[in-house]
C-alpha atoms as a PDB file:
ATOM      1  CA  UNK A   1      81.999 119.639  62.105  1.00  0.00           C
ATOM      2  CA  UNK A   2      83.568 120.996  65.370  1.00  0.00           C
ATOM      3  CA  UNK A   3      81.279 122.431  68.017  1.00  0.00           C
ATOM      4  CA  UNK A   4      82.769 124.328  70.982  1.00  0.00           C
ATOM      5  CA  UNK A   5      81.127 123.807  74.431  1.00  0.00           C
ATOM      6  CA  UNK A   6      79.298 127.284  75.546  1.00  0.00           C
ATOM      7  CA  UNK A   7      79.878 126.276  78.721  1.00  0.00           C
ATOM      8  CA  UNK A   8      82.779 125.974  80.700  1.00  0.00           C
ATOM      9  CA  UNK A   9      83.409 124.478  84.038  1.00  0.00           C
ATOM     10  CA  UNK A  10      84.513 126.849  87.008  1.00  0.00           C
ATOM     11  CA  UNK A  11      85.412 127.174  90.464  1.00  0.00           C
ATOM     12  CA  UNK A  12      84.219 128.859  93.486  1.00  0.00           C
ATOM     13  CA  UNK A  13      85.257 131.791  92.521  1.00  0.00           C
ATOM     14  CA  UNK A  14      84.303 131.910  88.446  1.00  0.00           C
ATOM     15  CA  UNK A  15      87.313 131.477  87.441  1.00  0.00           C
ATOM     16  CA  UNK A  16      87.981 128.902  84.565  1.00  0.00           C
ATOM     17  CA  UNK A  17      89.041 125.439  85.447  1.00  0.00           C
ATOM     18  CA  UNK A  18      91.431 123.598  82.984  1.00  0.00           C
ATOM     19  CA  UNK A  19      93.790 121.197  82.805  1.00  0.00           C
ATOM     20  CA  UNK A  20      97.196 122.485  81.541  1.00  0.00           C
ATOM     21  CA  UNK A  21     100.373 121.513  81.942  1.00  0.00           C
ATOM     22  CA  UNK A  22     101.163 121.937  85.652  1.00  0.00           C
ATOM     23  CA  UNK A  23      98.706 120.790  86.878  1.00  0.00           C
ATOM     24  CA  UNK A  24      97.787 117.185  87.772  1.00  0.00           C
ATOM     25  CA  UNK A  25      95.115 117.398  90.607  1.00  0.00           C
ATOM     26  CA  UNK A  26      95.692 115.968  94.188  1.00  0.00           C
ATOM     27  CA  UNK A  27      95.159 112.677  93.291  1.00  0.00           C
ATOM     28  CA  UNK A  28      97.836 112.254  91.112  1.00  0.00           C
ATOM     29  CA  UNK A  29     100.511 113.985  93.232  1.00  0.00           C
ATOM     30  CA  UNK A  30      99.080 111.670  95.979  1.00  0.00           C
ATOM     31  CA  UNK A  31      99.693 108.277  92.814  1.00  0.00           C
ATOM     32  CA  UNK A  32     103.400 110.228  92.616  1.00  0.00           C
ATOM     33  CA  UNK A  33     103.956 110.049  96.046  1.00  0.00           C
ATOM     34  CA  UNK A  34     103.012 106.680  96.792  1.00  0.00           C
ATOM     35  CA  UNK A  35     105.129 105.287  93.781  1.00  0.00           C
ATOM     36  CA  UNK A  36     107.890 107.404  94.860  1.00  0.00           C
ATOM     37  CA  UNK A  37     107.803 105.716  98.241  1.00  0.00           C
ATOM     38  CA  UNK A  38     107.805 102.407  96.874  1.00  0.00           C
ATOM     39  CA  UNK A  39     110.659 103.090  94.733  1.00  0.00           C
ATOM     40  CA  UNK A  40     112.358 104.376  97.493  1.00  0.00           C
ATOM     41  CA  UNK A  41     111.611 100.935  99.888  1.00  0.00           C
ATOM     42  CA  UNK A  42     112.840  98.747  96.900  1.00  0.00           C
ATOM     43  CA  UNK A  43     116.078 100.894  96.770  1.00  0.00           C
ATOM     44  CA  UNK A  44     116.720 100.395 100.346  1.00  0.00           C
ATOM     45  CA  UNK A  45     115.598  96.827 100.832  1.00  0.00           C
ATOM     46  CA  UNK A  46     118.260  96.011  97.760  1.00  0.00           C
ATOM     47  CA  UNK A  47     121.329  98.111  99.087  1.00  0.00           C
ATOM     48  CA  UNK A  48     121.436  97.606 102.744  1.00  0.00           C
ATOM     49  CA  UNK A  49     123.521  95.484 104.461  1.00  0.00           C
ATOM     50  CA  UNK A  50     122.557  91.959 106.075  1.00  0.00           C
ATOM     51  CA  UNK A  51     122.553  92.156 109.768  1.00  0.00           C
ATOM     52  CA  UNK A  52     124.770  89.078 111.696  1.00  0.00           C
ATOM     53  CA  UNK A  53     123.696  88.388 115.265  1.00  0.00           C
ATOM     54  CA  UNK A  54     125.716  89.376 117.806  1.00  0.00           C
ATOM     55  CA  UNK A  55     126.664  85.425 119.348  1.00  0.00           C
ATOM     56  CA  UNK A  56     127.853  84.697 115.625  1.00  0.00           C
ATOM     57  CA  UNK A  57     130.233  88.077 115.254  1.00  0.00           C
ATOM     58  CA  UNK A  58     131.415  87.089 118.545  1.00  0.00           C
ATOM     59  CA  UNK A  59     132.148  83.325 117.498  1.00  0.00           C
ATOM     60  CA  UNK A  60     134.252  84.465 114.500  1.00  0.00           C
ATOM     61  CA  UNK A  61     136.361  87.274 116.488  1.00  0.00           C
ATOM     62  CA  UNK A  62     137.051  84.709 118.846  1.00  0.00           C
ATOM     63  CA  UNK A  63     138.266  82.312 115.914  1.00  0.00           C
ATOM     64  CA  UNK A  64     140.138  84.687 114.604  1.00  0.00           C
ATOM     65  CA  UNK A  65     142.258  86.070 117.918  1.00  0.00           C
ATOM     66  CA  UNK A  66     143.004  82.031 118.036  1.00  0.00           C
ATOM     67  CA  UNK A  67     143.902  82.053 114.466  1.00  0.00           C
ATOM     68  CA  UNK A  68     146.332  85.030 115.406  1.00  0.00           C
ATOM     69  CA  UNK A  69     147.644  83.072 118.444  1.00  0.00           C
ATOM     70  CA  UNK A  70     145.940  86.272 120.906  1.00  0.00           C
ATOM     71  CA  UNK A  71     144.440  83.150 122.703  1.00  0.00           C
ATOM     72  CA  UNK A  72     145.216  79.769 123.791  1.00  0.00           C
ATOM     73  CA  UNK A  73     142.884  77.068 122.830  1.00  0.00           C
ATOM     74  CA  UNK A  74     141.558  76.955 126.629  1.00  0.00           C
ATOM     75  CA  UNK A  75     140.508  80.467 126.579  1.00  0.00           C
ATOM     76  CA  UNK A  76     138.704  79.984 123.433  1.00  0.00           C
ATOM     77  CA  UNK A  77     136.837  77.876 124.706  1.00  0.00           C
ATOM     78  CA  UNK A  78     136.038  78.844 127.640  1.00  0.00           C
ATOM     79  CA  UNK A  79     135.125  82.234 126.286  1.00  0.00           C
ATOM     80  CA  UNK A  80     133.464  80.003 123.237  1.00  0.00           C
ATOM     81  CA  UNK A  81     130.929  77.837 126.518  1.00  0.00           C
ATOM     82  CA  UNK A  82     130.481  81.379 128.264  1.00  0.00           C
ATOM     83  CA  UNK A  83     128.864  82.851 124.723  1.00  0.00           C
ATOM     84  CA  UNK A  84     126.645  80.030 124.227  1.00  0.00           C
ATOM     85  CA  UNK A  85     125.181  80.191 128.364  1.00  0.00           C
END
């Protein structure tokens, strides 16, 4: 046997509260938003790009102006003692 509820639950106002489809209440647009963001971190943290350190890009652009004969082997290293002071 189905019974209907004679009462129904309302807002400030009197007008009838239900849930349809549209609505989801704050808390689950907040649950939304915070699983959005995480998705969004994870995407980031698995795309971008390692960062070298500066003393280490400079190492290898000095190997490779030697490599390319742009530099004698003195200047390299004294340009090589001068990035490690």
């Amino acid at each position: 046997m189905l019974v209907s509820c004679p009462v129904r639950p309302t807002d400030v106002h009197g007008e009838t509260l239900m849930m349809n489809d549209w609505t989801m209440g704050y808390e689950g647009w907040l649950w939304l938003g915070a699983w959005a963001l995480v998705v969004v971190v994870m995407v980031w943290l698995l795309v971008r790009e390692p960062r070298h350190s500066q003393p280490d890009d400079a190492r290898a652009t000095l190997r490779a102006r030697l490599a390319r004969g742009e530099i004698t082997p003195d200047e390299f290293e004294r340009a090589r003692r001068l990035l490690e002071s």
